[in-house]
Protein backbone atom coordinates (compact mmCIF):
# COMPACT_ATOMS: atom_id res chain seq x y z
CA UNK A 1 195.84 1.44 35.78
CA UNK A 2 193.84 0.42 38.37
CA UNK A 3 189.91 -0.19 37.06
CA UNK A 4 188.24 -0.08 40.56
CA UNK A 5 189.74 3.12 41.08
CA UNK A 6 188.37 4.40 37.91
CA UNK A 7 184.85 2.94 38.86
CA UNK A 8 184.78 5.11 41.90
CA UNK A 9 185.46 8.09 39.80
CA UNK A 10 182.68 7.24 37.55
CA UNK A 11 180.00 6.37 40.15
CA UNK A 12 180.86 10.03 41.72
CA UNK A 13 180.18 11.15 38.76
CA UNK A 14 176.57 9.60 37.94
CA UNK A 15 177.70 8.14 34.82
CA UNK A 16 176.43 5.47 33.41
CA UNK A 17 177.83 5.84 29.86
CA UNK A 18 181.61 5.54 29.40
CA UNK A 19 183.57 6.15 26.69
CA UNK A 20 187.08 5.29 26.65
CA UNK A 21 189.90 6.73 24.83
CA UNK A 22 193.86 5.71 24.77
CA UNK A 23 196.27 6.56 23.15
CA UNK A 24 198.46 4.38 19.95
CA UNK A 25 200.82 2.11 22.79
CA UNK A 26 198.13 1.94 25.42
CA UNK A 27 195.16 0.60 22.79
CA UNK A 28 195.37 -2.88 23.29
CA UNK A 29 194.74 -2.19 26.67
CA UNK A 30 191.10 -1.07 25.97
CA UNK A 31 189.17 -4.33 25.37
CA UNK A 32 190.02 -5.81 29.09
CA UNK A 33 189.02 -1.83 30.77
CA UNK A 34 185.98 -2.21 28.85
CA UNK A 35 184.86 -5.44 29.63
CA UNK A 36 185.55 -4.93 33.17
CA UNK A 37 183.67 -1.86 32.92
CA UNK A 38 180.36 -3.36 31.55
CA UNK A 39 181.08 -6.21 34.06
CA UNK A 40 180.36 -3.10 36.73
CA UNK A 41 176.97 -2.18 34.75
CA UNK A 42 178.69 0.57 32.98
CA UNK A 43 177.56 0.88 29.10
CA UNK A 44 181.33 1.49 27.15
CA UNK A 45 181.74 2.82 23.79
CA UNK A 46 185.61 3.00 22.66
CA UNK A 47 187.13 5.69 20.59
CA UNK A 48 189.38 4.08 17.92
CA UNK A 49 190.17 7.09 16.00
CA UNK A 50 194.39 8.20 16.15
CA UNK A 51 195.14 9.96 19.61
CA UNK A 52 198.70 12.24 20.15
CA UNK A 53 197.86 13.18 23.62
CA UNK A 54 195.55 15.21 25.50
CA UNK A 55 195.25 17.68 23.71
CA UNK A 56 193.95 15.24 21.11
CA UNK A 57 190.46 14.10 23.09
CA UNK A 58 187.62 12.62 21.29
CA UNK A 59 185.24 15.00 22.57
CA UNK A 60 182.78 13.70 19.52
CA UNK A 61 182.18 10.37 22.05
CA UNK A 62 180.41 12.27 24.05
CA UNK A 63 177.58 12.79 21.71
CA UNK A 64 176.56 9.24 23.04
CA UNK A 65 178.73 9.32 26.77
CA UNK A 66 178.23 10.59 30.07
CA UNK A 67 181.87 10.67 30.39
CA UNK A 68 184.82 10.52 28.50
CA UNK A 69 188.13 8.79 30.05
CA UNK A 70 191.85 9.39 28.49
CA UNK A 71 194.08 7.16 29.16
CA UNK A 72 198.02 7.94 29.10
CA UNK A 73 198.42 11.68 29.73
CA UNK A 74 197.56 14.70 32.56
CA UNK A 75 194.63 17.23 31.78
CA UNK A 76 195.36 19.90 28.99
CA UNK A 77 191.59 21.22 29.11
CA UNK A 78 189.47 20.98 32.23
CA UNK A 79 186.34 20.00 30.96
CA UNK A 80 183.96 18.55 34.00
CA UNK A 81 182.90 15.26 31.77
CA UNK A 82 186.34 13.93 31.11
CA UNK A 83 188.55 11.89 33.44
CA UNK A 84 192.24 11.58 32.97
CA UNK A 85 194.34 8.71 34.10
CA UNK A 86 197.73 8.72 33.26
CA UNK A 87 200.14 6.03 32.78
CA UNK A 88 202.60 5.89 35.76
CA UNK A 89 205.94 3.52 34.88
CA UNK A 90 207.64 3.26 38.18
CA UNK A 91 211.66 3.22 37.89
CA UNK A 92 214.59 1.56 39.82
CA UNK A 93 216.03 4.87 40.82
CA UNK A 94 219.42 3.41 40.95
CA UNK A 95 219.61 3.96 37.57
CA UNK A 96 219.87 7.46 37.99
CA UNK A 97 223.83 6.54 38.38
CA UNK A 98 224.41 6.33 34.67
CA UNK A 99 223.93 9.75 34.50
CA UNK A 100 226.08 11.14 36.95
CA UNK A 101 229.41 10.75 34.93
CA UNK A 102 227.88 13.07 32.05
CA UNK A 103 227.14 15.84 34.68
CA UNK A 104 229.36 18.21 34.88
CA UNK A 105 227.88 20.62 37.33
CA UNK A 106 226.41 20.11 40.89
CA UNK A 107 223.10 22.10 40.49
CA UNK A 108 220.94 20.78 37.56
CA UNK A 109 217.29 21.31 36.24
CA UNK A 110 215.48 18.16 36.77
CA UNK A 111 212.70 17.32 34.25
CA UNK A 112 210.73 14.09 33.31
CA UNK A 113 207.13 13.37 31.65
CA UNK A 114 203.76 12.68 32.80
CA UNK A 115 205.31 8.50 32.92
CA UNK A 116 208.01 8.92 35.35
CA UNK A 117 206.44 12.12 37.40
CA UNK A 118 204.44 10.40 39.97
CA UNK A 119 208.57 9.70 41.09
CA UNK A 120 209.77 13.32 41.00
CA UNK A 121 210.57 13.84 44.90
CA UNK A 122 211.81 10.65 45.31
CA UNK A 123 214.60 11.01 41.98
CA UNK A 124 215.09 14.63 43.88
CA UNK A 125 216.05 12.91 46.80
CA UNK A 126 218.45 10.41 45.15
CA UNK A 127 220.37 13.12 43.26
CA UNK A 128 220.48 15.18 46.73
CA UNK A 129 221.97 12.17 48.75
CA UNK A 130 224.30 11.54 45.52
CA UNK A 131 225.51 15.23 45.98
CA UNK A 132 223.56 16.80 43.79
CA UNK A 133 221.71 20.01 43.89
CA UNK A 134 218.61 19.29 41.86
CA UNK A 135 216.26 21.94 40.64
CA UNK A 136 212.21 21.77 39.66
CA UNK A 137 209.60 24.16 39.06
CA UNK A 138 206.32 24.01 37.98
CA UNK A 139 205.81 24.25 34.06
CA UNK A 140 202.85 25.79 32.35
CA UNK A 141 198.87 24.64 32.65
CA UNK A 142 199.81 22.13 29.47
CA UNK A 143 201.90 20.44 32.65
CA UNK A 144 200.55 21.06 35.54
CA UNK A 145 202.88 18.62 37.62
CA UNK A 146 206.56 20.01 39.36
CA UNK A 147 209.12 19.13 36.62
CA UNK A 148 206.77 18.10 33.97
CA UNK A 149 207.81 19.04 30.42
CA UNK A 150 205.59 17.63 27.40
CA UNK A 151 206.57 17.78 23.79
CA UNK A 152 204.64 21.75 23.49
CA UNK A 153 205.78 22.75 26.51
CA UNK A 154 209.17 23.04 28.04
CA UNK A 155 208.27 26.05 30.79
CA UNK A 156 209.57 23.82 33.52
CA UNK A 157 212.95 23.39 32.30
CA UNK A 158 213.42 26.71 31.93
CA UNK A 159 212.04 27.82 34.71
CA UNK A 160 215.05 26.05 36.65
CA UNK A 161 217.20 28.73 35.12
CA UNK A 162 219.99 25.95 35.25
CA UNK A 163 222.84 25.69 33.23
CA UNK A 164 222.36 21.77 33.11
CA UNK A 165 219.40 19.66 32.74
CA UNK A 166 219.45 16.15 33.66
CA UNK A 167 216.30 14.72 31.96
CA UNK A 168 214.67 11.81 32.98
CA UNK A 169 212.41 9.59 29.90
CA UNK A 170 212.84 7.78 26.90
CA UNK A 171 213.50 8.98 23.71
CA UNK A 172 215.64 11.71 22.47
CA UNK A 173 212.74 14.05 20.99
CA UNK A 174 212.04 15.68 24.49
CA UNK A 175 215.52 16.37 25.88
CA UNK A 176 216.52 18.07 22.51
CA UNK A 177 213.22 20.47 23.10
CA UNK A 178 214.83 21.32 26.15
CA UNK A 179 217.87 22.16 24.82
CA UNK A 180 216.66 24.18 22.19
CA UNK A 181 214.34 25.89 24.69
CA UNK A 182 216.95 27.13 27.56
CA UNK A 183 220.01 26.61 25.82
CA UNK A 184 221.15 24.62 28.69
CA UNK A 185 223.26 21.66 28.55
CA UNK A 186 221.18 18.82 28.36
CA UNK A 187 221.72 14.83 29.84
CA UNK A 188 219.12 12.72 28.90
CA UNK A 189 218.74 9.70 30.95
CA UNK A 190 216.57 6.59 29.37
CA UNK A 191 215.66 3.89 32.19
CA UNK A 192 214.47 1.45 29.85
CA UNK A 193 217.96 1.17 28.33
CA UNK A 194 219.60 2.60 30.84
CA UNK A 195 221.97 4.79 29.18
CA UNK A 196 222.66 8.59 29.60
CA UNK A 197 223.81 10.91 26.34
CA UNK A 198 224.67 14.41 25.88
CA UNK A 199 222.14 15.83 23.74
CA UNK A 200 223.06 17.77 20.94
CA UNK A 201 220.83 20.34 19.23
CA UNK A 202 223.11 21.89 17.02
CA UNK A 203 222.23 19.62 14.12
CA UNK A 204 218.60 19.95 14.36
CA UNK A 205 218.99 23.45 14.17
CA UNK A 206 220.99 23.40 11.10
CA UNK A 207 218.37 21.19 9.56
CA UNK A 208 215.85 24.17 10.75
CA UNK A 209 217.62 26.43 9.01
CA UNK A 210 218.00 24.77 6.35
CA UNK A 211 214.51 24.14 5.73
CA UNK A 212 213.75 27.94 5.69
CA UNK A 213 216.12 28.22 3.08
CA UNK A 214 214.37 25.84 0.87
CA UNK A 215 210.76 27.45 1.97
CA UNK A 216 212.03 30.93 1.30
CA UNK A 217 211.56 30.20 -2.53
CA UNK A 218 207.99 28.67 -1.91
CA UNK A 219 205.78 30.78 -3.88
CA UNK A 220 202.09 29.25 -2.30
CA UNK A 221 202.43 28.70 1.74
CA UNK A 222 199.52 26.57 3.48
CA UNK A 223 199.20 27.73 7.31
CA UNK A 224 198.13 24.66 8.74
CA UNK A 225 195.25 24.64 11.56
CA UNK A 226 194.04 21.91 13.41
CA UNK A 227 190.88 20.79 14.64
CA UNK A 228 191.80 18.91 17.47
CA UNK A 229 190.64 20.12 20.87
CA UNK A 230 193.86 21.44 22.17
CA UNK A 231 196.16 22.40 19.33
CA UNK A 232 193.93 24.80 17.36
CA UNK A 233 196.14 28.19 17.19
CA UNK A 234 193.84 29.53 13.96
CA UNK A 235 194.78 33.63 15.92
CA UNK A 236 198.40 32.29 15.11
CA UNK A 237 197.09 31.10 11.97
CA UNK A 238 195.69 34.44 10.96
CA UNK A 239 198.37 36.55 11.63
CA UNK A 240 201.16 34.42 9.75
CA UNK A 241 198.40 34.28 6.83
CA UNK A 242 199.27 38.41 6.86
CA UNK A 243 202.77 38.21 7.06
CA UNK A 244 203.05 36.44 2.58
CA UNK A 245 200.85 37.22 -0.05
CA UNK A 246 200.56 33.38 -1.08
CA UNK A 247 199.58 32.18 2.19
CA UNK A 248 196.68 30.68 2.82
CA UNK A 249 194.58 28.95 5.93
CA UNK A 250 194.28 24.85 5.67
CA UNK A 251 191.71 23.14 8.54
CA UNK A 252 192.69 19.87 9.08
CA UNK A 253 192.04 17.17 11.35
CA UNK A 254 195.32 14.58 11.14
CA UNK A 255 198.00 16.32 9.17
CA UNK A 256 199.92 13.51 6.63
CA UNK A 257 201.58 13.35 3.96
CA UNK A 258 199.00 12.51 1.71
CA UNK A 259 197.07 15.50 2.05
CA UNK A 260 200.24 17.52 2.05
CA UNK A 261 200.65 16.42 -1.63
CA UNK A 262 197.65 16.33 -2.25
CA UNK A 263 197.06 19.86 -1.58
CA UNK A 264 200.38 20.81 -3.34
CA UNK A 265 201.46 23.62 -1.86
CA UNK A 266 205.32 24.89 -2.11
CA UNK A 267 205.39 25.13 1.70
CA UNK A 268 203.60 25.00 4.68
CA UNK A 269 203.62 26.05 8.29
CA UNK A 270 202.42 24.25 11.35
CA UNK A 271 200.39 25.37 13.90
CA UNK A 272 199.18 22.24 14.82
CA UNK A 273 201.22 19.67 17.43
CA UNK A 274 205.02 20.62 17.19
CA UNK A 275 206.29 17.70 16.91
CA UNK A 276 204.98 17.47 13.83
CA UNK A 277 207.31 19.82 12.48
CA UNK A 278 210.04 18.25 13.91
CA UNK A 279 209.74 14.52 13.89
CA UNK A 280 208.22 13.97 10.92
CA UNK A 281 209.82 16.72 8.27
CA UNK A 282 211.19 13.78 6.26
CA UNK A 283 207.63 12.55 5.71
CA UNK A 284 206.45 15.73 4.49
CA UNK A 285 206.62 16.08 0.14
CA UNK A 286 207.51 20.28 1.22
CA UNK A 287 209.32 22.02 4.44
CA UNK A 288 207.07 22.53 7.07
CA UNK A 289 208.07 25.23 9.42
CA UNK A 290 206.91 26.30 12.47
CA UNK A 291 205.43 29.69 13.84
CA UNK A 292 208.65 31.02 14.84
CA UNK A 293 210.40 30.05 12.04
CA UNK A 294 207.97 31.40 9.27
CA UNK A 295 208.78 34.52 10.69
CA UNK A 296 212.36 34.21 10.18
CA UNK A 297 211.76 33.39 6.45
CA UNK A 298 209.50 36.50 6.26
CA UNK A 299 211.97 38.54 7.87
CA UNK A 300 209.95 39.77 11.09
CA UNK A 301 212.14 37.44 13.41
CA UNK A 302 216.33 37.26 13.42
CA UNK A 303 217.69 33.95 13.28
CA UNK A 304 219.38 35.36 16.97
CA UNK A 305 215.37 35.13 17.92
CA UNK A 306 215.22 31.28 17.01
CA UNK A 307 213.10 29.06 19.95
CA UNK A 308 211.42 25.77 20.24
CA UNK A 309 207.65 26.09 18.85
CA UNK A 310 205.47 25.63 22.37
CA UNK A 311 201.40 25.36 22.54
């Protein structure tokens, strides 16, 4: 994160009014970017509303900005007043070994996020001089970088068509997207612990379907739209409003479990970010299902027809 890079940005720009947004592990980077910032003459205003990504942008700041700049993530809307600067966490590649005795096959999908992609060609060319045949492709606009997958998007991975996907990150909420969206046998490789699993989506499926169960006796269903800049689906929205005669439309702005109760509906379904329907479930005080399956429930889908929820 370099800040004189950011000031030439700016200054091509015109702007002279800055507001800065980051997101919940970057914030307590924002006091030194803004001081150096007004140190440079710039006038800084600092969102410190919640942010999820970029498709979460506190477009409100500009009310008072010239420009708004999110920290953390790659661009999910163009918009000309908004600059993007994403984290980049460089890697000892060498890592990459712990991997290799989980792989079973020679040619793999290779997929990271927006952290480790600045390295994509270079973790290509340690798999190729390891023996491997290592496949990327481009993803959607959501990730627009080779090999990019985000937690609403997983085009990318199965693009590669590949019958095993090594991926590349931390955590294990990514790797079992992929899974669920190509089917593929997945590796997930963390660096920071440096330890490689086998992911297995099987359970979170059964959990899936055993949340429709439970919702298919849900009398009232709240379709849940939200307002944030990049995750409103509200055409989504209106047709699964059609498809149950208790269904209704609920805007909302941060979906939690408060509200949820509050509201008291039997069930709900999420448009909004889908992780939200799949790491926090145990949160929720109802099921919350996705698009795809709130179609199962209502019977216009087969369980054969089951698939990640993507933006």
């Amino acid at each position: 994160m370099r800040v004189s890079e950011l000031i030439g940005k700016l200054n091509e720009k015109g702007a002279g009014k800055v507001a800065l947004q980051f997101p919940e592990g970057l914030k307590r980077k924002a006091a030194g970017v803004a001081a150096a910032l007004k140190q440079n003459g710039f006038f800084v205003i600092i969102s410190g509303n919640p942010c999820y990504g970029a498709c979460d942008l506190a477009l409100e700041t500009l009310e008072y900005c010239d420009v708004l700049v999110h920290f953390g993530h790659t661009p999910v809307d163009h918009h000309t007043d908004i600059i993007y600067e994403p984290f980049l966490v460089d890697i000892d590649l060498s890592v990459m070994g712990c991997a290799f005795p989980l792989l079973r096959e020679k040619k793999i999908g290779l997929v990271t996020t927006a952290q480790h992609i600045h390295l994509i060609n270079e973790m290509v060319d340690h798999l190729q001089n390891n023996g491997f045949k290592p496949i990327v492709c481009h993803g959607w606009d959501r990730a627009p970088n080779m090999g990019q997958v985000l937690g609403c998007s997983y085009e990318a991975a199965r693009r590669t068509g590949a019958e095993e996907i090594l991926y590349v990150g931390t955590g294990v909420f990514h790797p079992l997207g992929v899974a669920m969206a190509t089917g593929a046998r997945v590796v997930a490789l963390d660096p920071c612990t440096q330890t490689a699993q086998e992911i297995d989506a099987s359970r979170m499926q059964r959990r899936r379907f055993m949340l429709i169960e439970r919702a298919r006796e849900a009398k009232t269903i709240g379709i849940i739209v939200s307002s944030k800049s990049g995750q409103n689906r509200i055409e989504v929205a209106e047709y699964l409003s059609s498809l149950h005669e208790g269904a209704a439309i609920i805007l909302m702005n941060e979906v939690v479990p408060d509200q949820l109760l509050n509201l008291g509906f039997d069930a709900y379904v999420n448009t909004a970010c889908p992780r939200l329907s799949y790491d926090d479930q145990e949160r929720f005080p109802a099921p919350v299902l996705t698009p795809v399956e709130f179609e199962i429930m209502c019977g216009v889908r087969t369980w054969d027809d089951f698939t990640v929820d993507e933006l």
